[in-house]
C-alpha atoms as a PDB file:
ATOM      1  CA  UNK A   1     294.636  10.520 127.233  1.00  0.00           C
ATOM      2  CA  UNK A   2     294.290   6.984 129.136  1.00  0.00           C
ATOM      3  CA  UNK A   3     298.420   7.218 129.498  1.00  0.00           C
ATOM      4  CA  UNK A   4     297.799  10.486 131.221  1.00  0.00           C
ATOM      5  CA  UNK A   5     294.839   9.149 133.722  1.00  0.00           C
ATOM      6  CA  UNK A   6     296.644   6.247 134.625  1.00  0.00           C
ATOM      7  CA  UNK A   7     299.860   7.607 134.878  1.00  0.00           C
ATOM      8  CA  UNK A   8     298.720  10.629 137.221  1.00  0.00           C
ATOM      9  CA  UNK A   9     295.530   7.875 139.193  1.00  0.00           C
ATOM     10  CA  UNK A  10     295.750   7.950 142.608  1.00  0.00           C
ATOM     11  CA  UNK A  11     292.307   6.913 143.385  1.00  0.00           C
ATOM     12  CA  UNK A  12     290.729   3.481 143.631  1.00  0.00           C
ATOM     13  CA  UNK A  13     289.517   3.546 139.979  1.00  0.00           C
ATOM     14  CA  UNK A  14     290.322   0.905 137.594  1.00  0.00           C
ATOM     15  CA  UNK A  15     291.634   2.772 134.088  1.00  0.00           C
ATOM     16  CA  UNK A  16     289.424   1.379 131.342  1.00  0.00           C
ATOM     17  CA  UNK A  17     289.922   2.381 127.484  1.00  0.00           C
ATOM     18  CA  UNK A  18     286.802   2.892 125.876  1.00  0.00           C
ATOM     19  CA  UNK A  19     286.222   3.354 122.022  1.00  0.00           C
ATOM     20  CA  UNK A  20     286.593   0.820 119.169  1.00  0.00           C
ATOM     21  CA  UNK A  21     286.301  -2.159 120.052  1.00  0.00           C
ATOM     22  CA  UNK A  22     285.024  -1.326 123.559  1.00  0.00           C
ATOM     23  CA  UNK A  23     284.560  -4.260 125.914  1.00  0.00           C
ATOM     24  CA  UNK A  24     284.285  -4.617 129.513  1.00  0.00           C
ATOM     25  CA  UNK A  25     284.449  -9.041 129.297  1.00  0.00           C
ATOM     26  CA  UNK A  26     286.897  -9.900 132.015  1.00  0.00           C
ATOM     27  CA  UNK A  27     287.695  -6.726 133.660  1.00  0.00           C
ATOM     28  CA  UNK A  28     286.217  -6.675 137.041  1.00  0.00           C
ATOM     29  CA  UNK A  29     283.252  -4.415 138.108  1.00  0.00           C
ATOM     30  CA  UNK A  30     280.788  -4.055 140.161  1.00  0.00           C
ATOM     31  CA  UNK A  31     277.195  -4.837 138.194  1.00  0.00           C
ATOM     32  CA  UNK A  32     275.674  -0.507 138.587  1.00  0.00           C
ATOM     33  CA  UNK A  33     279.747   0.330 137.748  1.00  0.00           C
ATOM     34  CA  UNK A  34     279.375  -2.112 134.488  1.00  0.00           C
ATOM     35  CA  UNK A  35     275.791  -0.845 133.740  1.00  0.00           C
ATOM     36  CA  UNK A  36     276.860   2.758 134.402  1.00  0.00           C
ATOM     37  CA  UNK A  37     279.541   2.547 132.293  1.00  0.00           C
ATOM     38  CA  UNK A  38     277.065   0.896 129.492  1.00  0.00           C
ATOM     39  CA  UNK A  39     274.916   4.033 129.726  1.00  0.00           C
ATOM     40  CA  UNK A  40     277.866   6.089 129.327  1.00  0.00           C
ATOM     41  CA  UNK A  41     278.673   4.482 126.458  1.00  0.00           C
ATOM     42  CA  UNK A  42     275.127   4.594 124.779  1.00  0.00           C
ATOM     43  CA  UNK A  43     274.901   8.496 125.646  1.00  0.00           C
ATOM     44  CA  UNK A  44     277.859   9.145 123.604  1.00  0.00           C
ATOM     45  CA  UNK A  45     277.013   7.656 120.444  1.00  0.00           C
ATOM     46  CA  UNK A  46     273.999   9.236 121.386  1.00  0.00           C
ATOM     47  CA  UNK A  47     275.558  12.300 121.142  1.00  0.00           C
ATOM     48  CA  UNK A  48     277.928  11.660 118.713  1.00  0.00           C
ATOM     49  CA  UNK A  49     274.997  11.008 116.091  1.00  0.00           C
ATOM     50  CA  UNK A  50     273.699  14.358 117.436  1.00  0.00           C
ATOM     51  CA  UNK A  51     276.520  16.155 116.356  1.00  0.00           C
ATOM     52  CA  UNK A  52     276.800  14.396 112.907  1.00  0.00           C
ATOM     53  CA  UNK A  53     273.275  15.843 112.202  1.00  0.00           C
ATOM     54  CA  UNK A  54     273.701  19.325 113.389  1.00  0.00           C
ATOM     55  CA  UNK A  55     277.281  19.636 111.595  1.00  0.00           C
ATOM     56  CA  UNK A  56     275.332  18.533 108.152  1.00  0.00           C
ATOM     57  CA  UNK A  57     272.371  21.145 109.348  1.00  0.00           C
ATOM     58  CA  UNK A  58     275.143  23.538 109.195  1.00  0.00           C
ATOM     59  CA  UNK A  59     276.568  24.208 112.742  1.00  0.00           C
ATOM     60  CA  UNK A  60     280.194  24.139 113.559  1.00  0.00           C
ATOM     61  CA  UNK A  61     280.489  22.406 117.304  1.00  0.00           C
ATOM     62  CA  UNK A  62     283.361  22.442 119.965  1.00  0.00           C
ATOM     63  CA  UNK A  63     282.628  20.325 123.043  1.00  0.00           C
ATOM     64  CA  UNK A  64     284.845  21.996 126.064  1.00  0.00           C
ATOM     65  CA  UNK A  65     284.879  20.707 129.471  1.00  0.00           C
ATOM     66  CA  UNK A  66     282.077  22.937 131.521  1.00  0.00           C
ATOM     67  CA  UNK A  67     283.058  21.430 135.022  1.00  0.00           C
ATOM     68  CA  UNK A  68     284.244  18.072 136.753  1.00  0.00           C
ATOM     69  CA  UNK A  69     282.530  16.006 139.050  1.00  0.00           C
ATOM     70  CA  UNK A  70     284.515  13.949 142.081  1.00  0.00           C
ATOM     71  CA  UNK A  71     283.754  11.016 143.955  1.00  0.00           C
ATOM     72  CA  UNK A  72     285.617  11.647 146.918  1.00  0.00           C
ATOM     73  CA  UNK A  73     288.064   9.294 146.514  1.00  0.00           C
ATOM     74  CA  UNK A  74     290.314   9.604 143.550  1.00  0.00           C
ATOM     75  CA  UNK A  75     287.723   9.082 140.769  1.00  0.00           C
ATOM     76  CA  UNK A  76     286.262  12.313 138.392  1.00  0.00           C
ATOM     77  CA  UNK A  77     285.086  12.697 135.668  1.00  0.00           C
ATOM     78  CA  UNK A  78     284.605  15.593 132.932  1.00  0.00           C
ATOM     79  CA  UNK A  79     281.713  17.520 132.547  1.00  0.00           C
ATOM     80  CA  UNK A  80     280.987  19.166 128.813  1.00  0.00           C
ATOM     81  CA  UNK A  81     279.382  21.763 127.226  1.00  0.00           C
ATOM     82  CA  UNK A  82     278.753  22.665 123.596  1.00  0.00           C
ATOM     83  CA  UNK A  83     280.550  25.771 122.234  1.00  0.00           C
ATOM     84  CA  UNK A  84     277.948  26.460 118.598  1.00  0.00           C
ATOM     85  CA  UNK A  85     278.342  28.414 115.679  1.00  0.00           C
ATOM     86  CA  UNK A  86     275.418  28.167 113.337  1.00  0.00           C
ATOM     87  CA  UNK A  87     275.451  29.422 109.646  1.00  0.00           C
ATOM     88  CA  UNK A  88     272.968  31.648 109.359  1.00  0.00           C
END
């Protein structure tokens, strides 16, 4: 999915892979981009721990993009939304 962001960016973003391993040391940002980007990261294993509970509760959870949100110029960003199915 990075591929496809920075092969279709036209903004003034700076494509940053995030996941394993994640580190922002020596990319260049601005220090509320860096600390934004920090809470970003803590939300989703946040979440992620979230979902690893519910799914051993007994729910079944799809997360589907609900809306995006633009910057104005060039950046977005993907807005979710759970999609639940609970045994009964």
């Amino acid at each position: 999915m990075t591929e496809v962001i920075a092969n279709t960016h036209t903004g003034n973003c700076i494509p940053v892979t995030t996941g394993e391993g994640f580190s922002l040391e020596g990319v260049k940002l601005s220090k509320a981009l860096r600390e934004a980007l920090r809470s970003v990261e803590a939300s989703i294993e946040e979440l992620n721990t979230a979902l690893k509970q519910a799914v051993e509760a007994g729910a079944t959870i799809e997360l589907r993009r609900r809306g995006r949100v633009h910057s104005g110029d060039g950046c977005w960003a993907d807005q979710m939304a759970p999609l639940v199915v609970a045994r009964p």
